[in-house]
C-alpha atoms as a PDB file:
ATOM      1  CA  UNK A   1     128.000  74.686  54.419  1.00  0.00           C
ATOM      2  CA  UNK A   2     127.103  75.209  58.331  1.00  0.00           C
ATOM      3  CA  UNK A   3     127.531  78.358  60.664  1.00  0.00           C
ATOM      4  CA  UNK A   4     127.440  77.990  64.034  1.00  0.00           C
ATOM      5  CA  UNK A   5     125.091  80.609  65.611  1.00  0.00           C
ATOM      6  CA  UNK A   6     123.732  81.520  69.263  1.00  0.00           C
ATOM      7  CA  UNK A   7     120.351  81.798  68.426  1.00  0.00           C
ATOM      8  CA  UNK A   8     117.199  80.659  66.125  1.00  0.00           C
ATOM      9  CA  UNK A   9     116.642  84.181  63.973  1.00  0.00           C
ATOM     10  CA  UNK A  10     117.568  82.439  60.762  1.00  0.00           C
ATOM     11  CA  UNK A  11     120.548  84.392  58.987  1.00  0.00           C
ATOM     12  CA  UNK A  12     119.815  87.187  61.432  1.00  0.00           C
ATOM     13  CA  UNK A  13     120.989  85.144  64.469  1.00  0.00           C
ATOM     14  CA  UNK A  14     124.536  86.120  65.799  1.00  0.00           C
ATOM     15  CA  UNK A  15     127.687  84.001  65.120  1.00  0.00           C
ATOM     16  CA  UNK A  16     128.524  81.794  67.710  1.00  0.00           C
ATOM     17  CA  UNK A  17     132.314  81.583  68.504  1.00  0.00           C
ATOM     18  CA  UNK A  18     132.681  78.713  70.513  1.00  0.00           C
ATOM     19  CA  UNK A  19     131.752  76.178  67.670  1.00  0.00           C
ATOM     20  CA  UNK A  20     131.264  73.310  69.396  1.00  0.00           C
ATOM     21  CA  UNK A  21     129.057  74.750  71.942  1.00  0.00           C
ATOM     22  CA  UNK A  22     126.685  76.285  69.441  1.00  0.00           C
ATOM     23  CA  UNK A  23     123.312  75.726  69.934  1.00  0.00           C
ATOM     24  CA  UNK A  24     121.932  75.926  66.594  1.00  0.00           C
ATOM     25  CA  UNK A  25     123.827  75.729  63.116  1.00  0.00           C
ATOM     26  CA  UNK A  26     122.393  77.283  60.012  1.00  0.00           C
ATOM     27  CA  UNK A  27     122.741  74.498  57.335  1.00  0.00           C
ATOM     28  CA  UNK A  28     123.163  76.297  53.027  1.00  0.00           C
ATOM     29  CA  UNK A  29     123.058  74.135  50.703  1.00  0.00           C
ATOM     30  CA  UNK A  30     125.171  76.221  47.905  1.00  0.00           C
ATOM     31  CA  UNK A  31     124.028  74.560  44.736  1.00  0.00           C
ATOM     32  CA  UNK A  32     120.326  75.718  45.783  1.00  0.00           C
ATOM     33  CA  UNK A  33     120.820  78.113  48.071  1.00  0.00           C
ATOM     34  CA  UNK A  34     118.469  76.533  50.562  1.00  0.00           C
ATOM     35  CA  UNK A  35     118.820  76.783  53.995  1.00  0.00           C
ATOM     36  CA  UNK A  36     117.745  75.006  57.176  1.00  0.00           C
ATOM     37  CA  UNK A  37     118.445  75.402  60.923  1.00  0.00           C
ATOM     38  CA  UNK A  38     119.207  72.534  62.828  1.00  0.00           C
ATOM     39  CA  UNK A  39     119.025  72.478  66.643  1.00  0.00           C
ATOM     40  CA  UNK A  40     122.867  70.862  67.849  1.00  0.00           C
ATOM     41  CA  UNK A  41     121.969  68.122  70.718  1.00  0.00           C
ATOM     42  CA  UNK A  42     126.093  67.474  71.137  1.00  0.00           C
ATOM     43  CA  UNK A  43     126.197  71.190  72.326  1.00  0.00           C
ATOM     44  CA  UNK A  44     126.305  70.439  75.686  1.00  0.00           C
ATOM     45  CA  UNK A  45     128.136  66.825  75.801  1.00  0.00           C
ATOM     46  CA  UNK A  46     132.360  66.653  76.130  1.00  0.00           C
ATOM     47  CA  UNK A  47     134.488  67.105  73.252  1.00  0.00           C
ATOM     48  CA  UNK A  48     133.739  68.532  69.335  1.00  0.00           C
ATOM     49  CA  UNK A  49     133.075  65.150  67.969  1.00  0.00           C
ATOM     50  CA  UNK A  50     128.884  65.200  68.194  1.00  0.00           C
ATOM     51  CA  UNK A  51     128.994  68.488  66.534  1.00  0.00           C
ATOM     52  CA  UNK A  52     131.243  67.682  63.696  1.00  0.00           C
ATOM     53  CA  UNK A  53     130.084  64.100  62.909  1.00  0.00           C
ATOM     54  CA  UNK A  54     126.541  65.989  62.797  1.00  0.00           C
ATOM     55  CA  UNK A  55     127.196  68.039  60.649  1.00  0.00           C
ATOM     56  CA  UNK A  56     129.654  65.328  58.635  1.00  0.00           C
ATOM     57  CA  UNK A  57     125.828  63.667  58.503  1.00  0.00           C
ATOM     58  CA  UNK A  58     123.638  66.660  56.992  1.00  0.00           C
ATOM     59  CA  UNK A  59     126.635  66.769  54.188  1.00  0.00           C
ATOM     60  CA  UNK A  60     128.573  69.289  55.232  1.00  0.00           C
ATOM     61  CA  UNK A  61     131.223  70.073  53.353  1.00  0.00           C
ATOM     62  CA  UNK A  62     132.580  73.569  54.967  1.00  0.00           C
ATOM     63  CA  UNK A  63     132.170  75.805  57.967  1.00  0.00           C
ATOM     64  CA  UNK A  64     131.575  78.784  58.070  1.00  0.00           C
ATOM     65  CA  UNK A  65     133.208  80.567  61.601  1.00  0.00           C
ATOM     66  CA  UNK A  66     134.724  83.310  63.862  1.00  0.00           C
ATOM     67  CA  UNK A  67     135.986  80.816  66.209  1.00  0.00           C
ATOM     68  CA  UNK A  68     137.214  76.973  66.335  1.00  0.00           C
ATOM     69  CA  UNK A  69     139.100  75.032  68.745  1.00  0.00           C
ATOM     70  CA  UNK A  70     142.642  72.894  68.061  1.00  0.00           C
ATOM     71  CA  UNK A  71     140.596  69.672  68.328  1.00  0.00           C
ATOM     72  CA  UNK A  72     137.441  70.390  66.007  1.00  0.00           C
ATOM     73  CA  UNK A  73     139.414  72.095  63.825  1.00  0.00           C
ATOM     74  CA  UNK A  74     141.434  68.660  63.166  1.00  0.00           C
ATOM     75  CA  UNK A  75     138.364  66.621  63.705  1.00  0.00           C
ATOM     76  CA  UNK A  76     137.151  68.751  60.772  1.00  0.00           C
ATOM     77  CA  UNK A  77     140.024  68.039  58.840  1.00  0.00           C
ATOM     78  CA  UNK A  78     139.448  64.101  59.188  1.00  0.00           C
ATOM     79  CA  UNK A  79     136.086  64.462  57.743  1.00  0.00           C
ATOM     80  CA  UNK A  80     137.448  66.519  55.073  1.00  0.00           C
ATOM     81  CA  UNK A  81     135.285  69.444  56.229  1.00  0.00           C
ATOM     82  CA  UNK A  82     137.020  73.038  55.155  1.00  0.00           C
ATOM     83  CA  UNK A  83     136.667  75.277  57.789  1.00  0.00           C
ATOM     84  CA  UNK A  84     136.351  79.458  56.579  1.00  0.00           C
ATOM     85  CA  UNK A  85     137.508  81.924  59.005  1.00  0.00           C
ATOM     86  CA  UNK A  86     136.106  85.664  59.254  1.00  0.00           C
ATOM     87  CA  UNK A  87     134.384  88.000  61.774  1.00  0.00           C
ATOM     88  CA  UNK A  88     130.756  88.938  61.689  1.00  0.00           C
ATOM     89  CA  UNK A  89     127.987  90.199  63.549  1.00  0.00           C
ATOM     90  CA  UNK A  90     125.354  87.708  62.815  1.00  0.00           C
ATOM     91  CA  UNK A  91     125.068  84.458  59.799  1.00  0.00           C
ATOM     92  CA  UNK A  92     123.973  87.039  57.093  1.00  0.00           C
ATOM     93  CA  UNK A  93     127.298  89.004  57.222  1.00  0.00           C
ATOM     94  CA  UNK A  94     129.456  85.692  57.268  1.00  0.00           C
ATOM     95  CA  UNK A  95     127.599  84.438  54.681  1.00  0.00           C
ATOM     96  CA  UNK A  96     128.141  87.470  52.635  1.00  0.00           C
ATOM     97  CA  UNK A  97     132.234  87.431  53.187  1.00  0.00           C
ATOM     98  CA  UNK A  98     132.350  83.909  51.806  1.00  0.00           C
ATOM     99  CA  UNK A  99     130.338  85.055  48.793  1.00  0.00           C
ATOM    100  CA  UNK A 100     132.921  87.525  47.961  1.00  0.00           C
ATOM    101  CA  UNK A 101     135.506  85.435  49.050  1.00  0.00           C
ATOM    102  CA  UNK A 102     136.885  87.227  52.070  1.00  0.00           C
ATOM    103  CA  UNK A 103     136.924  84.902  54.550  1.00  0.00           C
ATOM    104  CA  UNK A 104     140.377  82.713  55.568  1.00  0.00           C
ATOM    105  CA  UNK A 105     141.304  79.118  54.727  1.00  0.00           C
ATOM    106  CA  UNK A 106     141.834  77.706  58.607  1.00  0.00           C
ATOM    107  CA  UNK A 107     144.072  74.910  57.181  1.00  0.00           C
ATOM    108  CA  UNK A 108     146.346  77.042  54.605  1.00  0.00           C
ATOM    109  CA  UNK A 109     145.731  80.593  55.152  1.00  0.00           C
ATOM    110  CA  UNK A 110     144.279  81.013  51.488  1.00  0.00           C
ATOM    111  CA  UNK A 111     141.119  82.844  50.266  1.00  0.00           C
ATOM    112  CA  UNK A 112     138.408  80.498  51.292  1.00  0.00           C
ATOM    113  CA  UNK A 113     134.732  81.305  49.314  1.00  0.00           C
ATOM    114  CA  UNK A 114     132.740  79.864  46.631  1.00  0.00           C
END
């Protein structure tokens, strides 16, 4: 899973809400709970594509956000990428509403967590 954050303070760093923009992306891998933070070089280039077909590469299979655009949010759906809606304060709290399964199916409106 991937959330899109502002800054590089590990789960501490604050949500970013304009996805495609973001400047880092904290990568969890949720069988080992591992996590990496990868540095987004399509941040700054036109359109959402960069961003999601990175992420599409590291094996994302759902994001983790407070904020998505029309056109990455179908990109996303191309790639079969679920995207998990909620609000929170930095990657720690977000994290922590998918764990308990509070955050919102984009797509369908249902419970999105593990």
């Amino acid at each position: 899973m991937a959330i899109p954050l502002k800054d590089d303070k590990g789960m501490g760093s604050a949500v970013n809400e304009h996805f495609s923009r973001s400047p880092f992306f904290m990568i969890i891998d949720e069988a080992s709970n591992g996590q990496k933070l990868i540095e987004n070089s399509a941040a700054f280039k036109p359109g959402h594509e960069g961003t999601m077909e990175m992420l599409h590469g590291n094996g994302v299979e759902n994001v983790l956000c407070s904020g998505i655009g029309p056109g990455a949010l179908d990109y996303a759906s191309e790639l079969n990428i679920r995207v998990c809606f909620g609000r929170a304060k930095d990657a720690q709290e977000l994290y922590e509403k998918y764990s308990r399964s509070e955050l919102e199916n984009v797509v369908d409106g249902s419970a999105c967590g593990p």
